[in-house]
Protein backbone atom coordinates (compact mmCIF):
# COMPACT_ATOMS: atom_id res chain seq x y z
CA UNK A 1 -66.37 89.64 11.45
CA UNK A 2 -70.18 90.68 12.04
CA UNK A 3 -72.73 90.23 9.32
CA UNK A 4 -73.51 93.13 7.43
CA UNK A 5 -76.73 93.06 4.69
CA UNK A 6 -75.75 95.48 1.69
CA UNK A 7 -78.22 97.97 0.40
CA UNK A 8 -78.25 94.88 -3.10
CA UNK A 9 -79.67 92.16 -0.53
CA UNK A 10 -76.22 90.38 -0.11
CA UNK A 11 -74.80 89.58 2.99
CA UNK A 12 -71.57 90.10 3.87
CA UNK A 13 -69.11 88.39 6.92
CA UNK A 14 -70.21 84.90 6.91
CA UNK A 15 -67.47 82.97 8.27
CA UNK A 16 -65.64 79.73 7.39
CA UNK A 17 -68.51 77.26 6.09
CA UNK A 18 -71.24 80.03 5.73
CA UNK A 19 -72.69 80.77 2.47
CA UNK A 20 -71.08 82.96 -0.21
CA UNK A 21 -72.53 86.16 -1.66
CA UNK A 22 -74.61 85.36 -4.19
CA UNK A 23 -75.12 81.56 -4.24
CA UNK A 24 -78.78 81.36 -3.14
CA UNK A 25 -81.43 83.57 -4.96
CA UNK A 26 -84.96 83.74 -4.38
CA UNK A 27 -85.69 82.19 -7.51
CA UNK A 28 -84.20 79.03 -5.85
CA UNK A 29 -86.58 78.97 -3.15
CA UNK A 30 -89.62 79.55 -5.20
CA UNK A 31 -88.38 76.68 -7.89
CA UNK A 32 -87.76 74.27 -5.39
CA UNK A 33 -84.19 74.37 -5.69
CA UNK A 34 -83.54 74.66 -2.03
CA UNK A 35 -86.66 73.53 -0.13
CA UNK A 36 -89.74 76.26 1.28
CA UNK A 37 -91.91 74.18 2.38
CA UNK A 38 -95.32 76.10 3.49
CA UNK A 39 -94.63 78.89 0.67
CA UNK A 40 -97.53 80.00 -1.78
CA UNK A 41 -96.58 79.90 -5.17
CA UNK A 42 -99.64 81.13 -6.72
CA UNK A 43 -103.21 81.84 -5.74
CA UNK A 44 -106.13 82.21 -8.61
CA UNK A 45 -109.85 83.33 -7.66
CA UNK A 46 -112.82 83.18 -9.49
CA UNK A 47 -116.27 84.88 -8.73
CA UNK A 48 -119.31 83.74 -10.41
CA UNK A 49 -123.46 85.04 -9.94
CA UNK A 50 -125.05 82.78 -12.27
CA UNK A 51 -127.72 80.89 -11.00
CA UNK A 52 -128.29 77.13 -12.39
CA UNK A 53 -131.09 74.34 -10.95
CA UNK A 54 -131.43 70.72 -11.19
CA UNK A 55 -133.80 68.03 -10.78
CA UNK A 56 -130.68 65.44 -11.32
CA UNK A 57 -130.11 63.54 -7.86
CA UNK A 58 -126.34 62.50 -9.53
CA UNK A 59 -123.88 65.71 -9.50
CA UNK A 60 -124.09 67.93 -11.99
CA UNK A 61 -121.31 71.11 -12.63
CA UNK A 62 -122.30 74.63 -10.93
CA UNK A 63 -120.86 77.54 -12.75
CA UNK A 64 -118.00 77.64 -10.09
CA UNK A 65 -114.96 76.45 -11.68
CA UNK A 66 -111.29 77.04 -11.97
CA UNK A 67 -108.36 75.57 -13.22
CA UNK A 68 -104.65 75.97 -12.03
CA UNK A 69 -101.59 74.16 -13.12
CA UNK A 70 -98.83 73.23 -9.87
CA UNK A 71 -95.52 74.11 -10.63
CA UNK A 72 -94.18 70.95 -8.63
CA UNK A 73 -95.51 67.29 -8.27
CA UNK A 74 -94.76 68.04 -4.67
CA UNK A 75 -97.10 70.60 -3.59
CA UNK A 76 -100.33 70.98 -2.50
CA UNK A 77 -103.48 73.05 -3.57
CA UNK A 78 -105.74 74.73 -0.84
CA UNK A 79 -109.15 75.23 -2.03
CA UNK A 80 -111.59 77.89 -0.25
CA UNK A 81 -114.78 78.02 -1.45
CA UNK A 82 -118.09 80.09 -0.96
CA UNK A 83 -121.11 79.69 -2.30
CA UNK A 84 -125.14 79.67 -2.23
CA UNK A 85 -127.56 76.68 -2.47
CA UNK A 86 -131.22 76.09 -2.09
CA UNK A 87 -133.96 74.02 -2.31
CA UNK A 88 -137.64 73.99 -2.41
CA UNK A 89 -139.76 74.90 0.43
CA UNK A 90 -142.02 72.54 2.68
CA UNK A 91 -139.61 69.39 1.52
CA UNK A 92 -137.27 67.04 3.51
CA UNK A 93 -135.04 67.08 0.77
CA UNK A 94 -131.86 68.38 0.42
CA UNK A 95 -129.66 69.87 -2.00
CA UNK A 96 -126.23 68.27 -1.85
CA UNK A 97 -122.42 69.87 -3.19
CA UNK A 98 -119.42 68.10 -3.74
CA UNK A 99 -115.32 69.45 -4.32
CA UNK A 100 -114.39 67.65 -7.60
CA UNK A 101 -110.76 67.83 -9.25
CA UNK A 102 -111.28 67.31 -12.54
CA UNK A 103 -114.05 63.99 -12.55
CA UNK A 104 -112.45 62.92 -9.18
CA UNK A 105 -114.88 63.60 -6.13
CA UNK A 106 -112.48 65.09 -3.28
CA UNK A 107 -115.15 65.60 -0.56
CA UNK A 108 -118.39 63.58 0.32
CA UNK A 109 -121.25 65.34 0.39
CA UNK A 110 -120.27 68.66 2.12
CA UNK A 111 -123.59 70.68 2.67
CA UNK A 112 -126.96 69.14 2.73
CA UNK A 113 -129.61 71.33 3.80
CA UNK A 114 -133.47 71.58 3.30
CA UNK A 115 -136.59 73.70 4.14
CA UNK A 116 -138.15 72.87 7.51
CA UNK A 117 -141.60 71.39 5.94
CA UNK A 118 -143.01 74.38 8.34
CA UNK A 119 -141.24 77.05 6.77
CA UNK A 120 -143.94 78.73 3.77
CA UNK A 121 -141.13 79.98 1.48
CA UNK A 122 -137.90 79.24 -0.41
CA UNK A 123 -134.96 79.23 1.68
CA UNK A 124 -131.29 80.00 0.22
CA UNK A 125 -128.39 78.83 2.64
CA UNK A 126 -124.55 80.42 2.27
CA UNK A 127 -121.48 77.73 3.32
CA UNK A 128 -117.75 78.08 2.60
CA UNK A 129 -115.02 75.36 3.57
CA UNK A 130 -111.91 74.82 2.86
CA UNK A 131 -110.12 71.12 1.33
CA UNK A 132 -106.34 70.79 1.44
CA UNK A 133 -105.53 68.49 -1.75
CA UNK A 134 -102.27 66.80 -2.67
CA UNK A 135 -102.49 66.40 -6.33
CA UNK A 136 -99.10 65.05 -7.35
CA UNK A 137 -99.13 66.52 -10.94
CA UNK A 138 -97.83 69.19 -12.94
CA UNK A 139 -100.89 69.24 -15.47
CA UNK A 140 -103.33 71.93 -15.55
CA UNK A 141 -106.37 70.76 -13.00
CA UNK A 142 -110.19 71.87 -12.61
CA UNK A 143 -111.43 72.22 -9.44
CA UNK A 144 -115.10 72.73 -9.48
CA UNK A 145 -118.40 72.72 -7.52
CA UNK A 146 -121.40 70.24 -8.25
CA UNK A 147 -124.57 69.39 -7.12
CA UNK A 148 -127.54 67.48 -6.41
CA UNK A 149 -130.73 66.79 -5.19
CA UNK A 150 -132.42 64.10 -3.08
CA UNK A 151 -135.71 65.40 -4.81
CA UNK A 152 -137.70 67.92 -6.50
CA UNK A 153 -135.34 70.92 -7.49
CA UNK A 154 -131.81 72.52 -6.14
CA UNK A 155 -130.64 75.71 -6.93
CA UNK A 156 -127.04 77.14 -7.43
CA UNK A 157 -126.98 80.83 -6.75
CA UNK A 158 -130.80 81.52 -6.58
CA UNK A 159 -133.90 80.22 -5.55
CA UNK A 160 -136.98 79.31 -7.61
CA UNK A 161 -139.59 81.98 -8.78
CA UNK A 162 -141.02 84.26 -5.82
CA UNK A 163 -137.91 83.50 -3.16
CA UNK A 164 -137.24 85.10 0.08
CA UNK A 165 -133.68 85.27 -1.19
CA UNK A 166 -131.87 86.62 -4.20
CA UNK A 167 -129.17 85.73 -5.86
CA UNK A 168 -126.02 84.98 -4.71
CA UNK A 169 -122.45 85.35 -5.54
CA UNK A 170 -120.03 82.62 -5.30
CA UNK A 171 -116.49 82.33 -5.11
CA UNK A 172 -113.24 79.91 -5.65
CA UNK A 173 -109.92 80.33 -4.04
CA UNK A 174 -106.86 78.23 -5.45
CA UNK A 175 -103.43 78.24 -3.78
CA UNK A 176 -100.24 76.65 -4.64
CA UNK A 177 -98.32 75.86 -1.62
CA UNK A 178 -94.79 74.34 -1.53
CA UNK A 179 -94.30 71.27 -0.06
């Protein structure tokens, strides 16, 4: 007999040692009953414009954070970021950012820029990147930005006082995805 798919979503014809109507439903798949590896079970975004600066050169938190809870010990969490950074002009110095879950540093330093000490005014860089992260935990976890300086000031967002740049808008992409 030929397979047939009824107007319901059930197929109908499997032979000897197929499946029978009805005994796998897409909740299955998305619980992890039967495996989907490579599925996304949930994706959560966050957009942020305020600005913050530091003179710290240890990390401090940026206003880009956002928490997410996995529904399986098993799967993994892809993190895409965006975001603006600067630093103040005619310095060497840079302003560093780091992926943290929770107080645990996931990335080394991932953008360090600075002014060229020729440039005459306050420079504001964009980046983005992406970190895959197996978390093995079903508790709710913060993913968030920080940052740094080698020196003198960084900025989050925004530049210091009289800038060639404005503000920025930054943003933080969470997905759940199935192991």
């Amino acid at each position: 007999m030929a397979l047939s798919f009824a107007g319901n979503g059930t197929i109908a014809g499997l032979s000897v040692g197929g499946l029978p109507d009805g005994c796998i439903v897409s909740a299955d798949i998305a619980s992890g009953v039967i495996p989907a590896g490579g599925k996304m079970l949930q994706c959560l975004n966050a957009v942020t414009n305020t600005t913050g600066s530091t003179t710290s050169t240890s990390f401090i938190d940026s206003p880009l954070t956002l928490a997410i809870t996995p529904s399986a010990t098993s799967s993994k969490i892809l993190v895409l970021t965006s975001f603006y950074f600067g630093g103040v002009h005619n310095t060497q110095y840079g302003t560093h950012v780091g992926l943290f879950r929770d107080s645990t540093q996931l990335s080394t330093d991932i953008v360090t820029g600075h002014d060229s000490a020729n440039y005459s005014g306050d420079a504001g860089q964009a980046a983005s990147f992406s970190y895959l992260d197996s978390p093995s935990s079903t508790s709710s976890l913060t993913f968030k930005l920080k940052y740094k300086t080698e020196s003198t000031t960084a900025y989050f967002n925004k530049g210091t006082s009289g800038t060639h740049w404005g503000q920025g808008t930054s943003s933080i992409t969470l997905m759940e995805i199935s192991a």
